[in-house]
C-alpha atoms as a PDB file:
ATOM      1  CA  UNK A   1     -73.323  48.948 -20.092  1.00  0.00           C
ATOM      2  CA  UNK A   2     -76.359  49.307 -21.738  1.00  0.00           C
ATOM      3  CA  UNK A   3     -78.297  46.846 -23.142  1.00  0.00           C
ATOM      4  CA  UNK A   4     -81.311  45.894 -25.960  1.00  0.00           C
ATOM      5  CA  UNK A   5     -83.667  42.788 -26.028  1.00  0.00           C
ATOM      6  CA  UNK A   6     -84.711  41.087 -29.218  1.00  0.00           C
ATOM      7  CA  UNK A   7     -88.133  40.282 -29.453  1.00  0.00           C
ATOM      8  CA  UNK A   8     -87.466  36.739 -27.689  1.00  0.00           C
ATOM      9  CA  UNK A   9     -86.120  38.866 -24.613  1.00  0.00           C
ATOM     10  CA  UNK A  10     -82.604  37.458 -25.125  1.00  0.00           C
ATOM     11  CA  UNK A  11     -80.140  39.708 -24.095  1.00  0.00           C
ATOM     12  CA  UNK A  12     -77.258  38.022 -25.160  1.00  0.00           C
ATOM     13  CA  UNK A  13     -76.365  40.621 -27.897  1.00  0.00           C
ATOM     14  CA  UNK A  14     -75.282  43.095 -25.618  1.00  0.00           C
ATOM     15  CA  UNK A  15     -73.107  45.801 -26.781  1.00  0.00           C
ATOM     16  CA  UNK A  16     -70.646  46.981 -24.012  1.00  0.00           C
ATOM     17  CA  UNK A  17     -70.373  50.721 -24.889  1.00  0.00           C
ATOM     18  CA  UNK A  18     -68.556  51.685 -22.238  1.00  0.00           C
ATOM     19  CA  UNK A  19     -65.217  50.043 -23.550  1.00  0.00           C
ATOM     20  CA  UNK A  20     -65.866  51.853 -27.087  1.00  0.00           C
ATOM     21  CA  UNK A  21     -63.381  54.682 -27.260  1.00  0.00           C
ATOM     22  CA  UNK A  22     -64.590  57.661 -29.183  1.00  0.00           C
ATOM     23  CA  UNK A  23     -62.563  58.575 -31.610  1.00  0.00           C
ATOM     24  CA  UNK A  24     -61.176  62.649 -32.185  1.00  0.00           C
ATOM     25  CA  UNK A  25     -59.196  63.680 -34.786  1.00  0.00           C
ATOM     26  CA  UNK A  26     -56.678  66.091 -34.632  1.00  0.00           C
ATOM     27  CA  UNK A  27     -56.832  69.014 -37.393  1.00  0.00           C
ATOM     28  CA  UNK A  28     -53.267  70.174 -37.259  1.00  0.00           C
ATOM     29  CA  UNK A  29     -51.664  66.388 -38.010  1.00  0.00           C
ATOM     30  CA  UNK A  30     -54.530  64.306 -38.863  1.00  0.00           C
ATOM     31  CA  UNK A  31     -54.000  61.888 -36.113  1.00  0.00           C
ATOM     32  CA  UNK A  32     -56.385  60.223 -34.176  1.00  0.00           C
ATOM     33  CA  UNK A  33     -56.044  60.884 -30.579  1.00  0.00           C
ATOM     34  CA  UNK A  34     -58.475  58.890 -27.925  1.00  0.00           C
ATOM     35  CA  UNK A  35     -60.056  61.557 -25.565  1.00  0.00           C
ATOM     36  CA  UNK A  36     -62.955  59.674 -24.224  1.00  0.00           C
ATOM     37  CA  UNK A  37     -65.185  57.225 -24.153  1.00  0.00           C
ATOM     38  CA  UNK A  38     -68.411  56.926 -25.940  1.00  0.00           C
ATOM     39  CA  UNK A  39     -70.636  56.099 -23.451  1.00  0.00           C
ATOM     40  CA  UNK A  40     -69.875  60.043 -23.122  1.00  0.00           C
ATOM     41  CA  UNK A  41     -71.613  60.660 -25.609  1.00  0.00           C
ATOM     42  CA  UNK A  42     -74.705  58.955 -25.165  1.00  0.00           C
ATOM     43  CA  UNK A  43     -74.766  60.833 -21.973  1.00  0.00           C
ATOM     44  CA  UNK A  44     -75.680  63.580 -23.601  1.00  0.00           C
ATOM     45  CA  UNK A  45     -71.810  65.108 -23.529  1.00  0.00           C
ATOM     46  CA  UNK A  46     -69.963  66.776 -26.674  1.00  0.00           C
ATOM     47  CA  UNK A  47     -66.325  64.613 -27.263  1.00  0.00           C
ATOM     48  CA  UNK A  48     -65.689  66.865 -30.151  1.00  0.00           C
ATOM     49  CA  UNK A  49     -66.103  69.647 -28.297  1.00  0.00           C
ATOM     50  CA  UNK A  50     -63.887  68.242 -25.491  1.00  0.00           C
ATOM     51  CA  UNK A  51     -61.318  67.848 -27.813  1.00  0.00           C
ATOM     52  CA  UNK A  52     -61.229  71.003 -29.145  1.00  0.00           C
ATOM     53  CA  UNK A  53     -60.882  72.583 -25.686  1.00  0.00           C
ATOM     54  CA  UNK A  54     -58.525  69.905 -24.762  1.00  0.00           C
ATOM     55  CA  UNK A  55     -56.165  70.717 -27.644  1.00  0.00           C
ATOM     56  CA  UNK A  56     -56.490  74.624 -27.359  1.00  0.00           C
ATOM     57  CA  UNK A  57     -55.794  74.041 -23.727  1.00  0.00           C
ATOM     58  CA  UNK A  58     -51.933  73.224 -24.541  1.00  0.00           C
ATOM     59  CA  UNK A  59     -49.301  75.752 -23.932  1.00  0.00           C
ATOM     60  CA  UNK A  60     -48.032  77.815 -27.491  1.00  0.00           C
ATOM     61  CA  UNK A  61     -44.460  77.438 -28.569  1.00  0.00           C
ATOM     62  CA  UNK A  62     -42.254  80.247 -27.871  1.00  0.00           C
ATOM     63  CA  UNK A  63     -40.201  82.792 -26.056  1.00  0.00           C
ATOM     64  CA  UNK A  64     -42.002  84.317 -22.906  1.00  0.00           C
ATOM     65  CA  UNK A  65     -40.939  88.131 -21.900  1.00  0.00           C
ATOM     66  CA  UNK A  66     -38.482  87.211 -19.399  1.00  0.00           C
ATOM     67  CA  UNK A  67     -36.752  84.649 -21.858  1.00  0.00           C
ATOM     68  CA  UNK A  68     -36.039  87.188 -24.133  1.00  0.00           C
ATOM     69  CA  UNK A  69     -34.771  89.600 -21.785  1.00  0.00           C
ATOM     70  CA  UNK A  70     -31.891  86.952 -20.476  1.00  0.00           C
ATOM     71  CA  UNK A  71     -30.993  86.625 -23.722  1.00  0.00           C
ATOM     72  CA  UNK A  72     -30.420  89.732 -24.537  1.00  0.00           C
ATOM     73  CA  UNK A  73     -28.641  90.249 -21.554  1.00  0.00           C
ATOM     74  CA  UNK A  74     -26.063  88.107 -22.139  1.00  0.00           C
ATOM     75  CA  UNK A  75     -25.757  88.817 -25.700  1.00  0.00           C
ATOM     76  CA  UNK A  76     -24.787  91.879 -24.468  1.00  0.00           C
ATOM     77  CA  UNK A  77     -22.246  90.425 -22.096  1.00  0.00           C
ATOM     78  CA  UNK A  78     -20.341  88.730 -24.638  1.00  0.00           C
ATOM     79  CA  UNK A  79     -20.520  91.709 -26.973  1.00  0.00           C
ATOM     80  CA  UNK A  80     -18.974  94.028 -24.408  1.00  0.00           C
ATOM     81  CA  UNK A  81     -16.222  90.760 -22.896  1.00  0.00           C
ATOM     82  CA  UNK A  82     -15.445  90.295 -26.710  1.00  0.00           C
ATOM     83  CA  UNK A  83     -15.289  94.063 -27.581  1.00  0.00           C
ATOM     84  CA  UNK A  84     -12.527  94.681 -24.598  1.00  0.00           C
ATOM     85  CA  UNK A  85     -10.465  91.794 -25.422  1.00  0.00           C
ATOM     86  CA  UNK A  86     -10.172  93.097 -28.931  1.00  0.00           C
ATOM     87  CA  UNK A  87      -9.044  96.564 -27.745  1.00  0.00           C
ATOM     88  CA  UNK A  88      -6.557  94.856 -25.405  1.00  0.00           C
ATOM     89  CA  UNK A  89      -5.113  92.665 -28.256  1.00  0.00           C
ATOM     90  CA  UNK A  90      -4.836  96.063 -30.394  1.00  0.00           C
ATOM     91  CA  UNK A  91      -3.255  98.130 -27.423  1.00  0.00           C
ATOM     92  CA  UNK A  92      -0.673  95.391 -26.897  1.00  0.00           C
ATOM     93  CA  UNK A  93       0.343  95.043 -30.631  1.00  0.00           C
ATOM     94  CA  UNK A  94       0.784  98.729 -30.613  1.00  0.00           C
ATOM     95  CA  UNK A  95       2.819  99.041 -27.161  1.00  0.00           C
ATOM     96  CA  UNK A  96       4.892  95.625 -28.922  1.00  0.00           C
ATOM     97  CA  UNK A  97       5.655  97.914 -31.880  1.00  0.00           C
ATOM     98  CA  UNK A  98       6.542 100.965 -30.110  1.00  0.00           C
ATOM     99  CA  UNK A  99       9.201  98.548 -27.976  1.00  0.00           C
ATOM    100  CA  UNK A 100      10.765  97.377 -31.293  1.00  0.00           C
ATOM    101  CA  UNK A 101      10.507 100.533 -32.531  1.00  0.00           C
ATOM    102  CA  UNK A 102      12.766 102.176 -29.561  1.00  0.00           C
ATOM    103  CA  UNK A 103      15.278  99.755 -29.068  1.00  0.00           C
ATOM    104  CA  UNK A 104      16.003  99.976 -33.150  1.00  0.00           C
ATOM    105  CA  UNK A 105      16.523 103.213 -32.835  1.00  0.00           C
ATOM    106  CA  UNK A 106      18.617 102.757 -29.660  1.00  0.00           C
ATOM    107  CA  UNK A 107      20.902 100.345 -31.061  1.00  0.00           C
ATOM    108  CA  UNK A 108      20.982 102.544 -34.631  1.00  0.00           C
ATOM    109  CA  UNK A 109      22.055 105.378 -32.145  1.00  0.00           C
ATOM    110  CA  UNK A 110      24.787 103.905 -29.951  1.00  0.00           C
ATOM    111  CA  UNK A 111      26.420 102.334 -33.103  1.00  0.00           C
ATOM    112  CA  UNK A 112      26.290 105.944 -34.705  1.00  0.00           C
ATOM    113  CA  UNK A 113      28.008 107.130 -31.298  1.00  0.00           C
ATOM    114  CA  UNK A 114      30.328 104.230 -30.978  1.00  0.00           C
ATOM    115  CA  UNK A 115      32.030 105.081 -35.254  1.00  0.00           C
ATOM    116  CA  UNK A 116      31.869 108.836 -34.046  1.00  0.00           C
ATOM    117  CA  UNK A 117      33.628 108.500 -30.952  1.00  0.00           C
ATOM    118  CA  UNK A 118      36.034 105.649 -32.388  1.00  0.00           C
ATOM    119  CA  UNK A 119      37.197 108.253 -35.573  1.00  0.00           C
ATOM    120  CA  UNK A 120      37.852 111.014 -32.948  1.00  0.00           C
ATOM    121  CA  UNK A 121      40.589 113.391 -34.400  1.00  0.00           C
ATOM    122  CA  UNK A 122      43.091 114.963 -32.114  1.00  0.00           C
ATOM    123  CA  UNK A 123      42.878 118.185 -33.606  1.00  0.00           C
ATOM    124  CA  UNK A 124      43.402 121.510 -32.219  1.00  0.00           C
ATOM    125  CA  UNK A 125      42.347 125.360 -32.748  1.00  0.00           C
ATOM    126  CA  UNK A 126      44.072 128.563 -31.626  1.00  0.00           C
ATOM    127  CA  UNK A 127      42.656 130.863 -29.272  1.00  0.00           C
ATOM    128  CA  UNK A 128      44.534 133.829 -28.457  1.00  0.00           C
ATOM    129  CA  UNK A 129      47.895 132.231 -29.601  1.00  0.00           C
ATOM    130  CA  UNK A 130      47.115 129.288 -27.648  1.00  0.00           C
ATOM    131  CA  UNK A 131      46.502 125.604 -28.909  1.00  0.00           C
ATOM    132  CA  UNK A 132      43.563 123.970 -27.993  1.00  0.00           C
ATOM    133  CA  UNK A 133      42.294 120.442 -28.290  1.00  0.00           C
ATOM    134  CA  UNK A 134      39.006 120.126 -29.351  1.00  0.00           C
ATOM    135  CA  UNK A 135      38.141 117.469 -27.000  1.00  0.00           C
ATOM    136  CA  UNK A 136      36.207 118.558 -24.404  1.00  0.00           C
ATOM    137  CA  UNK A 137      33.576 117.360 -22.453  1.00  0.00           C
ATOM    138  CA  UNK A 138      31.351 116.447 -19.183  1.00  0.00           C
ATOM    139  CA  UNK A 139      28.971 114.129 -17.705  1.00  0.00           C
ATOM    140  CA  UNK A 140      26.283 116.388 -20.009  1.00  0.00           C
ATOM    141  CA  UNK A 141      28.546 117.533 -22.666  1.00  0.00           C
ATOM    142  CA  UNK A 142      30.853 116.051 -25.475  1.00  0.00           C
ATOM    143  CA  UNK A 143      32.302 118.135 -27.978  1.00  0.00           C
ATOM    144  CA  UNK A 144      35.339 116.352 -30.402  1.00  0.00           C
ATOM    145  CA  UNK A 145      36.312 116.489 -34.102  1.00  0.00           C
ATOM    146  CA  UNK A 146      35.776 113.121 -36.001  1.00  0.00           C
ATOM    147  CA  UNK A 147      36.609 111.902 -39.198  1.00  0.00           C
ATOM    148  CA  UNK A 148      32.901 109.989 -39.521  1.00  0.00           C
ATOM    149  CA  UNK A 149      29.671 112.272 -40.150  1.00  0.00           C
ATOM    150  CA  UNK A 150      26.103 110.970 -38.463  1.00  0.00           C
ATOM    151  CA  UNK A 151      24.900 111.393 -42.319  1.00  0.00           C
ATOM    152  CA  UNK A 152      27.696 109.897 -43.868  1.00  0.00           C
ATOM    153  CA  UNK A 153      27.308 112.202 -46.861  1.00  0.00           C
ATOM    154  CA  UNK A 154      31.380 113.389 -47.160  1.00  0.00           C
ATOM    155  CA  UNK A 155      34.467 111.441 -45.552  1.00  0.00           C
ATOM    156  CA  UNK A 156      35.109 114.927 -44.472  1.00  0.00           C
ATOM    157  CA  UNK A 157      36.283 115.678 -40.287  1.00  0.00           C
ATOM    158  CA  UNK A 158      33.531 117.263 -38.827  1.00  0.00           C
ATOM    159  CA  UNK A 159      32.937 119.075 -35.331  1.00  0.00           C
ATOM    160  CA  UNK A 160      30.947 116.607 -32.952  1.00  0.00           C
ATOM    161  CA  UNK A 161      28.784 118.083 -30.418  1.00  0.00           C
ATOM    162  CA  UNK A 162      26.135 116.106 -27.908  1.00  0.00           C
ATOM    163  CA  UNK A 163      24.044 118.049 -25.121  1.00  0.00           C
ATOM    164  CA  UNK A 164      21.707 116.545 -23.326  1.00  0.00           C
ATOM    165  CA  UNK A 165      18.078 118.411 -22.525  1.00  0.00           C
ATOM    166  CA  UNK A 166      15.894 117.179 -19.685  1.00  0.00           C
ATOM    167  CA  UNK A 167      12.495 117.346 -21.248  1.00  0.00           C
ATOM    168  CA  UNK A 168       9.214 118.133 -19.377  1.00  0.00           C
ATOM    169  CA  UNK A 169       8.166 114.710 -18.683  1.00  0.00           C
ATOM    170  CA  UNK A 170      11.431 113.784 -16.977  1.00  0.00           C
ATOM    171  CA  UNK A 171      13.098 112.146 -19.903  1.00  0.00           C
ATOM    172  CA  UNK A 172      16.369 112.973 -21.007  1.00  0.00           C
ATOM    173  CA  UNK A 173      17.140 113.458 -24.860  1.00  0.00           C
ATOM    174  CA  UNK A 174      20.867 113.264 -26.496  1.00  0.00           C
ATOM    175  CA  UNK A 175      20.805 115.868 -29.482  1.00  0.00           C
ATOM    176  CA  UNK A 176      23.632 115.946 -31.665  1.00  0.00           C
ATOM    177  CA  UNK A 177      25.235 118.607 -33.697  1.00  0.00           C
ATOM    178  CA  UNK A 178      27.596 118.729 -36.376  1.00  0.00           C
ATOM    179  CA  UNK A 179      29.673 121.807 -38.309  1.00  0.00           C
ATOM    180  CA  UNK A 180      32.147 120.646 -41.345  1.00  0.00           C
ATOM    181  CA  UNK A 181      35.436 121.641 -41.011  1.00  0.00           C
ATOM    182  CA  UNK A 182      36.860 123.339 -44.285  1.00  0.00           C
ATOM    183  CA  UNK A 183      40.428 124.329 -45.100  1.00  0.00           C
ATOM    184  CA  UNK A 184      40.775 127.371 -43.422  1.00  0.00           C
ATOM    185  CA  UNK A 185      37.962 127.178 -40.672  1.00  0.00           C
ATOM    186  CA  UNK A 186      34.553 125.767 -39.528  1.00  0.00           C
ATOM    187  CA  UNK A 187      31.746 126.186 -41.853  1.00  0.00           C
ATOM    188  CA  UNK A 188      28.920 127.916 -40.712  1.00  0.00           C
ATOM    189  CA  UNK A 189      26.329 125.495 -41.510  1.00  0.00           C
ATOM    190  CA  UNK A 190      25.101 123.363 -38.787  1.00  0.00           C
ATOM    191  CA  UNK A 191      23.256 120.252 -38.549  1.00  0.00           C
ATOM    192  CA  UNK A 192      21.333 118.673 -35.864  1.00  0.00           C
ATOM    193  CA  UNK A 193      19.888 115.622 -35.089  1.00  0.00           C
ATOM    194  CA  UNK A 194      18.109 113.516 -31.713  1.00  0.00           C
ATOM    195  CA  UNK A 195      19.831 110.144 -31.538  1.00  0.00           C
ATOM    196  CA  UNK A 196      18.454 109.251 -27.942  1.00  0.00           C
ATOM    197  CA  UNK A 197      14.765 109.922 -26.458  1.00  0.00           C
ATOM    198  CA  UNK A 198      12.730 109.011 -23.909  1.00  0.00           C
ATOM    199  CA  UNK A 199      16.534 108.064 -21.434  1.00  0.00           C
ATOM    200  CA  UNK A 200      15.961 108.088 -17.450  1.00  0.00           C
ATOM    201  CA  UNK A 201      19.707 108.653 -17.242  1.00  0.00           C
ATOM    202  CA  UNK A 202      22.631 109.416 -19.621  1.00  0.00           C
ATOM    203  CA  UNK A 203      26.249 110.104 -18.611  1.00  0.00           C
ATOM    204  CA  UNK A 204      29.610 110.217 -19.810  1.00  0.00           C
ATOM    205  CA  UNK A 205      33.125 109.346 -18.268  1.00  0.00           C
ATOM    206  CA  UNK A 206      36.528 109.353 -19.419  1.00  0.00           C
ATOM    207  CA  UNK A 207      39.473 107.290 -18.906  1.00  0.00           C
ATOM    208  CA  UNK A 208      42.965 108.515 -19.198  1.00  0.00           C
ATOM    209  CA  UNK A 209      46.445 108.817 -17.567  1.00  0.00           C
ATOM    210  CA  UNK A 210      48.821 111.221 -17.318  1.00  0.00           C
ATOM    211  CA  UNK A 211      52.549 110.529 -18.526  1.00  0.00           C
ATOM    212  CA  UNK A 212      54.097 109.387 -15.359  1.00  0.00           C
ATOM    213  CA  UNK A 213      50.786 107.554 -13.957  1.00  0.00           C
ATOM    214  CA  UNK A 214      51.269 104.387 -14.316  1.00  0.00           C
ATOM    215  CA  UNK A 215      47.415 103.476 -13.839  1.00  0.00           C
ATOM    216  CA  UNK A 216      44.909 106.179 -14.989  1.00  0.00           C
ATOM    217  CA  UNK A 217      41.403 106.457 -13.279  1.00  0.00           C
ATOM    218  CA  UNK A 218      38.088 107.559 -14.538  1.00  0.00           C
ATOM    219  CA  UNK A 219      36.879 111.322 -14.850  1.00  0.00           C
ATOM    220  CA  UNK A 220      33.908 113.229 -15.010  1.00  0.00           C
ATOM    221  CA  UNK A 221      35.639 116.067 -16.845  1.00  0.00           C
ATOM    222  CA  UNK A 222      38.062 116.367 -19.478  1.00  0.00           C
ATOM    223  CA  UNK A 223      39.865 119.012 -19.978  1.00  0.00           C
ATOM    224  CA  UNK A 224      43.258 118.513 -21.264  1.00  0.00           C
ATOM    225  CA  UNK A 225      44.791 120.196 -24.235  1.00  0.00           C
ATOM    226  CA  UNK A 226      47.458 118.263 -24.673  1.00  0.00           C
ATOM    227  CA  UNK A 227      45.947 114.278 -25.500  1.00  0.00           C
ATOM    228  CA  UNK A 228      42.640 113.183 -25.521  1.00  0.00           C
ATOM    229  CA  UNK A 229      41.320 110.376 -23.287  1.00  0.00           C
ATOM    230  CA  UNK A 230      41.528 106.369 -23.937  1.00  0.00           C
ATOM    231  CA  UNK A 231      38.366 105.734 -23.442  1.00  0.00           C
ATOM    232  CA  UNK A 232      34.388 107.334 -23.171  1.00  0.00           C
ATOM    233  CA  UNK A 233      32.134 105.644 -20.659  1.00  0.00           C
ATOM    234  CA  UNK A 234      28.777 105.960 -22.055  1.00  0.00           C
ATOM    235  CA  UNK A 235      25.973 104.808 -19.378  1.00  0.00           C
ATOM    236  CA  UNK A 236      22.074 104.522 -20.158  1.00  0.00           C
ATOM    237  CA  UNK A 237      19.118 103.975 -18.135  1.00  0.00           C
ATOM    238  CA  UNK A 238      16.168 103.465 -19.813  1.00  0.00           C
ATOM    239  CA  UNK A 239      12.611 101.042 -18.293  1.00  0.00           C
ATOM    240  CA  UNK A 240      14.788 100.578 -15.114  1.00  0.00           C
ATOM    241  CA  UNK A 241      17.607  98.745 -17.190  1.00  0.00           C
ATOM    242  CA  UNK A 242      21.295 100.414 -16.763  1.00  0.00           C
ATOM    243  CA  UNK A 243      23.279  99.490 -19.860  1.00  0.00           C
ATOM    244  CA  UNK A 244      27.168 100.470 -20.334  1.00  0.00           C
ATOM    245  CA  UNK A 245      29.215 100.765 -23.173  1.00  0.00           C
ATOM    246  CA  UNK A 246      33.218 101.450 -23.280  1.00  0.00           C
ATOM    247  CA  UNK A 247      34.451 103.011 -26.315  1.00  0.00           C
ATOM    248  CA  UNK A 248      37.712 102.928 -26.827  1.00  0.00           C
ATOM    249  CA  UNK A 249      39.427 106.146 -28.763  1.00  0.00           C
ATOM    250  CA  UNK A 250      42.098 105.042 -31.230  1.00  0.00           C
ATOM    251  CA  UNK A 251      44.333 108.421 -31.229  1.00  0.00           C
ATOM    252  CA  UNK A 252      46.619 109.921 -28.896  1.00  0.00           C
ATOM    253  CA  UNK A 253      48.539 112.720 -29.480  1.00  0.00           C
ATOM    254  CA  UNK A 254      46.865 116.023 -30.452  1.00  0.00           C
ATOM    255  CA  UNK A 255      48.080 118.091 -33.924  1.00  0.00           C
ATOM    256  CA  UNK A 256      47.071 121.357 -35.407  1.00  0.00           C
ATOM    257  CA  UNK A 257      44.548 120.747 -38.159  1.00  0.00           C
ATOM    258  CA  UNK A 258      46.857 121.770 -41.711  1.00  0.00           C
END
């Protein structure tokens, strides 16, 4: 506290300076901010200058080095988790379509071999002055006439042949062929198509029974000239599913094609 007399030595007017504040104004809002006392002042100290080092003294807004690095970091992690869930969602669309894909064309081939097989025609060709059935076939092999064609172009009979070929990946493949038959003989021409792909295991059987067997049995082989079987065992294996399908074969007796 400092103090001044009057000329009567009264010091009753006594101004405490020491609980003055001094005043500083801020120059980026305008608002006053306390930041001493003025008593500071008259000690010969700079407040404005205090101020100014007191408001330069505060830490800058923004990012430091290392900020910016985490950030980018795991910007990047989300880029790369987002990019492979993408390419996983597009992989499994495809591999859903290729599924659909395969069993259409299963169940469009079966059906074709199940009208084939069901319009067999017990007809019969000579070979050195013998009659022989058509029919033949093996667990590999098929070969029959039938009165329905795989392009279903002319009601005409045609000459149905299925091979199968192992392919180099280990999948079997049922190719088809087909030859019309004319008035006087098999036509040359000769059509081909691959109704199954991409099989672990295809087979055929054959049911029949001779005239006095009472109960006929399953074979792997037919052979007979004389009648054609009851019924083709077709099995399939395919993504470690075994499927089987009995067709039954509508004619018995075999004739000589007129």
């Amino acid at each position: 506290m400092r103090c001044r007399k009057d000329k009567f030595g009264d010091t009753a007017g006594c101004l405490n300076f020491a609980r003055t504040p001094a005043i500083c104004h801020s120059r980026e809002n305008g608002n006053p901010v306390f930041q001493g006392l003025l008593d500071s002042r008259l000690r010969g100290n700079d407040t404005e200058g205090t101020c100014e080092r007191r408001r330069f003294s505060q830490p800058a807004a923004g990012f430091t080095l290392l900020e910016l690095l985490v950030s980018m970091t795991l910007l990047l992690l989300v880029v790369v988790i987002l990019g492979g869930a993408y390419r996983l969602g597009f992989r499994s669309l495809d591999a859903g379509e290729r599924r659909i894909e395969a069993h259409e064309r299963f169940r469009t081939s079966v059906a074709i071999l199940t009208a084939q097989l069901q319009s067999a025609v017990p007809l019969t060709y000579d070979e050195d002055g013998t009659k022989k059935s058509y029919f033949k076939g093996d667990a590999e092999t098929l070969r029959f006439a039938s009165g329905h064609s795989i392009w279903g172009e002319n009601p005409e009979t045609v000459i149905v042949s299925y091979r199968l070929e192992l392919g180099g990946e280990g999948w079997w493949t049922l190719h088809a062929e087909e030859q019309g038959i004319g008035m006087e003989e098999i036509r040359e021409e000769i059509r081909k198509a691959a109704l199954l792909d991409r099989m672990s295991q295809i087979s055929f059987a054959y049911f029949g029974k001779g005239v006095a067997e009472e109960k006929g049995d399953w074979k792997t082989e037919w052979t007979d000239d004389t009648s054609i079987p009851e019924q083709v065992r077709i099995t399939f294996r395919r993504d470690r599913q075994e499927e089987t399908i009995l067709v039954p074969l509508y004619a018995r007796n075999v004739v000589k094609p007129t």
